[in-house]
N, C-alpha and C. Protein backbone atom coordinates (compact mmCIF):
# COMPACT_ATOMS: atom_id res chain seq x y z
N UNK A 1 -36.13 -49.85 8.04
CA UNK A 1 -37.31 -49.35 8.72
C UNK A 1 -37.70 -50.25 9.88
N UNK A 2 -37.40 -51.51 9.43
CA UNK A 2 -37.46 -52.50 10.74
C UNK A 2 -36.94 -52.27 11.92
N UNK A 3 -35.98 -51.45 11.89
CA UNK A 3 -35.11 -50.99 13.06
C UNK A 3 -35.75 -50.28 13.82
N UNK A 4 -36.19 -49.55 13.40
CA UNK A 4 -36.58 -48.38 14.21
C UNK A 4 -38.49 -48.60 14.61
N UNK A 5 -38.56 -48.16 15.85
CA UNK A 5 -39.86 -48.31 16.30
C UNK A 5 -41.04 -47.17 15.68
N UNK A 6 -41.82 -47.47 15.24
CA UNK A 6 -43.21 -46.84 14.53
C UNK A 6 -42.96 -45.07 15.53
N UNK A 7 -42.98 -45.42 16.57
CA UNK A 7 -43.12 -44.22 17.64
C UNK A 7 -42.30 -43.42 17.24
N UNK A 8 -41.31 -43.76 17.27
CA UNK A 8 -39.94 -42.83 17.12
C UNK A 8 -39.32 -42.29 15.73
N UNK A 9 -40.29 -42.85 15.14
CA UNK A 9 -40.00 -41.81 13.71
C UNK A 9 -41.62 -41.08 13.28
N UNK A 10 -41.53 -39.90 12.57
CA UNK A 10 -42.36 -38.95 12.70
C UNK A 10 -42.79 -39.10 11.37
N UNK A 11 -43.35 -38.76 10.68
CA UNK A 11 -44.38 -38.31 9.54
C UNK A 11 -43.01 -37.63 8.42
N UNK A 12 -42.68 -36.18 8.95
CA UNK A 12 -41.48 -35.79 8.34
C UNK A 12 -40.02 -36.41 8.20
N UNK A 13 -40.06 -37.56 9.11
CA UNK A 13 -38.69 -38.50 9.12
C UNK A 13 -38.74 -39.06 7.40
N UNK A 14 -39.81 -39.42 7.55
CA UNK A 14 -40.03 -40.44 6.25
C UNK A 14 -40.51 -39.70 5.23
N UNK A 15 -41.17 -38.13 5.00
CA UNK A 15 -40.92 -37.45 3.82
C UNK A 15 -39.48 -37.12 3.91
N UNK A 16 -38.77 -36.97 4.30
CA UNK A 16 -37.29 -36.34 4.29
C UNK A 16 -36.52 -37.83 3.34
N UNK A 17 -36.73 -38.78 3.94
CA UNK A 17 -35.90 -39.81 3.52
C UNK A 17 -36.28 -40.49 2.12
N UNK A 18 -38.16 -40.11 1.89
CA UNK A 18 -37.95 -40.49 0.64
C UNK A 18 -37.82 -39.88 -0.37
N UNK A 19 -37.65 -38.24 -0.23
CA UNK A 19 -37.01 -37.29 -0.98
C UNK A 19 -35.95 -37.10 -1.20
N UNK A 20 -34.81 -37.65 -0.12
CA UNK A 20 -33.66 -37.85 -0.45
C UNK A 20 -33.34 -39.15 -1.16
N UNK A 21 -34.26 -40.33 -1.47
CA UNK A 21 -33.31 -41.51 -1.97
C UNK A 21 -34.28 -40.96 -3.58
N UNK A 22 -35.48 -39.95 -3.84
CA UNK A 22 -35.87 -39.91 -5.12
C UNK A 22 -34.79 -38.62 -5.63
N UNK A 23 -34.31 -38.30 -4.96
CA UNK A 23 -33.26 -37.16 -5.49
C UNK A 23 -31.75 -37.99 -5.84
N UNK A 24 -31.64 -38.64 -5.36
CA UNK A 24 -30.22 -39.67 -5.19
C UNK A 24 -30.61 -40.47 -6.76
N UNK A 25 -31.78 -40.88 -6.57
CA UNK A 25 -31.77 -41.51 -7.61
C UNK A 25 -31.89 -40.76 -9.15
N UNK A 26 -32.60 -39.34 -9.18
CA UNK A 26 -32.93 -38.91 -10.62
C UNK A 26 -31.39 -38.08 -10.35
N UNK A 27 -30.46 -37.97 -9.80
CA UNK A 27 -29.46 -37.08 -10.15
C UNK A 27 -27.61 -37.90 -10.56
N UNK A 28 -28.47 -39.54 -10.24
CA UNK A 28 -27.24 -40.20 -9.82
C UNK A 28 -26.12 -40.40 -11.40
N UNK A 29 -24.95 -39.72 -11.18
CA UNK A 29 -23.77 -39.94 -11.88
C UNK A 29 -23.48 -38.43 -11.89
N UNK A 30 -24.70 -37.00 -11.49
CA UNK A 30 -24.76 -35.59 -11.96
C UNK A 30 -24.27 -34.98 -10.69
N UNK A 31 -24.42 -35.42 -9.63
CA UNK A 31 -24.55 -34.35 -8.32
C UNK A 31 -23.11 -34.23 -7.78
N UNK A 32 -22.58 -32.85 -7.35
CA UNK A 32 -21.53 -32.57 -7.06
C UNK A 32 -21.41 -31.95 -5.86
N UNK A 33 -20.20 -32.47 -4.79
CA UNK A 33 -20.40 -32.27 -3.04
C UNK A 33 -19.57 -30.77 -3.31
N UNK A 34 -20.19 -29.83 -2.11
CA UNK A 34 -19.31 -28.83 -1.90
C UNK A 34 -19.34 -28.95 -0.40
N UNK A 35 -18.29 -29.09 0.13
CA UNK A 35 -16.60 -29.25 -0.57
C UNK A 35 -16.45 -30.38 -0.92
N UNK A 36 -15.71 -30.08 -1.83
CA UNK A 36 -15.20 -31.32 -2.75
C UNK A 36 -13.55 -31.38 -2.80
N UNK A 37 -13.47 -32.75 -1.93
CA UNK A 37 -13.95 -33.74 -1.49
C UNK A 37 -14.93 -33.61 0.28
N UNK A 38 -15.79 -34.20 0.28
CA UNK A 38 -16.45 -34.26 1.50
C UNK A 38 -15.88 -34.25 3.14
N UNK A 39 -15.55 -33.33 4.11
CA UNK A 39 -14.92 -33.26 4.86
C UNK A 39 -15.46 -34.18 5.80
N UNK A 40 -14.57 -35.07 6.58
CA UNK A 40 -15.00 -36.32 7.41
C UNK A 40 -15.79 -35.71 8.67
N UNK A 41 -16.88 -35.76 9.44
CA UNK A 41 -17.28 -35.54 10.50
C UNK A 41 -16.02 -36.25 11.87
N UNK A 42 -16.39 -36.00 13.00
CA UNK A 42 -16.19 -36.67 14.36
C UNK A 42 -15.74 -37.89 14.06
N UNK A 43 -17.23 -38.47 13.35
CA UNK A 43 -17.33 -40.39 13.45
C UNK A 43 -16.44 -40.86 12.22
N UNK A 44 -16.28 -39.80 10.98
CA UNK A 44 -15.52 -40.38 10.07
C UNK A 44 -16.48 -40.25 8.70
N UNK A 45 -17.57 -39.90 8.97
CA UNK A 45 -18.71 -39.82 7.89
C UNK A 45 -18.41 -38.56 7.15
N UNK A 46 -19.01 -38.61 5.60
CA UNK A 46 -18.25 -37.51 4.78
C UNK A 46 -19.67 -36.52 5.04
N UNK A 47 -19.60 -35.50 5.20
CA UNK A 47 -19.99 -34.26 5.19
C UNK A 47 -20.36 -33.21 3.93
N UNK A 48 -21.13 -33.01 3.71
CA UNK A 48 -21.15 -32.18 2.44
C UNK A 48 -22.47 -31.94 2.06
N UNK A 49 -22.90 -31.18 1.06
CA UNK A 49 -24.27 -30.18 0.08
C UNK A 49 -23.75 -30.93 -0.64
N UNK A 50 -24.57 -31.77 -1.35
CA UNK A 50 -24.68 -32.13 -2.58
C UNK A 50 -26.04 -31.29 -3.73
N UNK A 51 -25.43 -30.67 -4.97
CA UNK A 51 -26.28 -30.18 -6.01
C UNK A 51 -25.82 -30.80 -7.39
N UNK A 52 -26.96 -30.77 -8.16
CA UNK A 52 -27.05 -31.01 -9.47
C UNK A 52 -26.37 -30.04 -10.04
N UNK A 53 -25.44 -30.76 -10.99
CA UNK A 53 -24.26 -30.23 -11.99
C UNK A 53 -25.43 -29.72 -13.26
């Protein structure tokens, strides 16, 4: 969060992100990517929907 300047992140930046690390966390060992395996983007980053099994 240090990174980034107060300005440039929004209200919804930071509900988005802490809904995604409380979802990461109550689903972690359960959640399954479609497609599976995660297809690499451009940069090399895996790509994918992750849902609860």
């Amino acid at each position: 969060m240090l990174s980034y300047p107060r300005k440039d992140v929004s209200r919804d930046d930071l509900v988005d992100a802490l809904v995604l690390a409380v979802s990461a966390a109550a689903g972690k060992g359960r959640l399954v990517p479609v497609p599976d395996p995660p297809v690499p983007d451009d940069c090399g980053l895996p790509m994918a929907i992750w849902y609860g099994k």
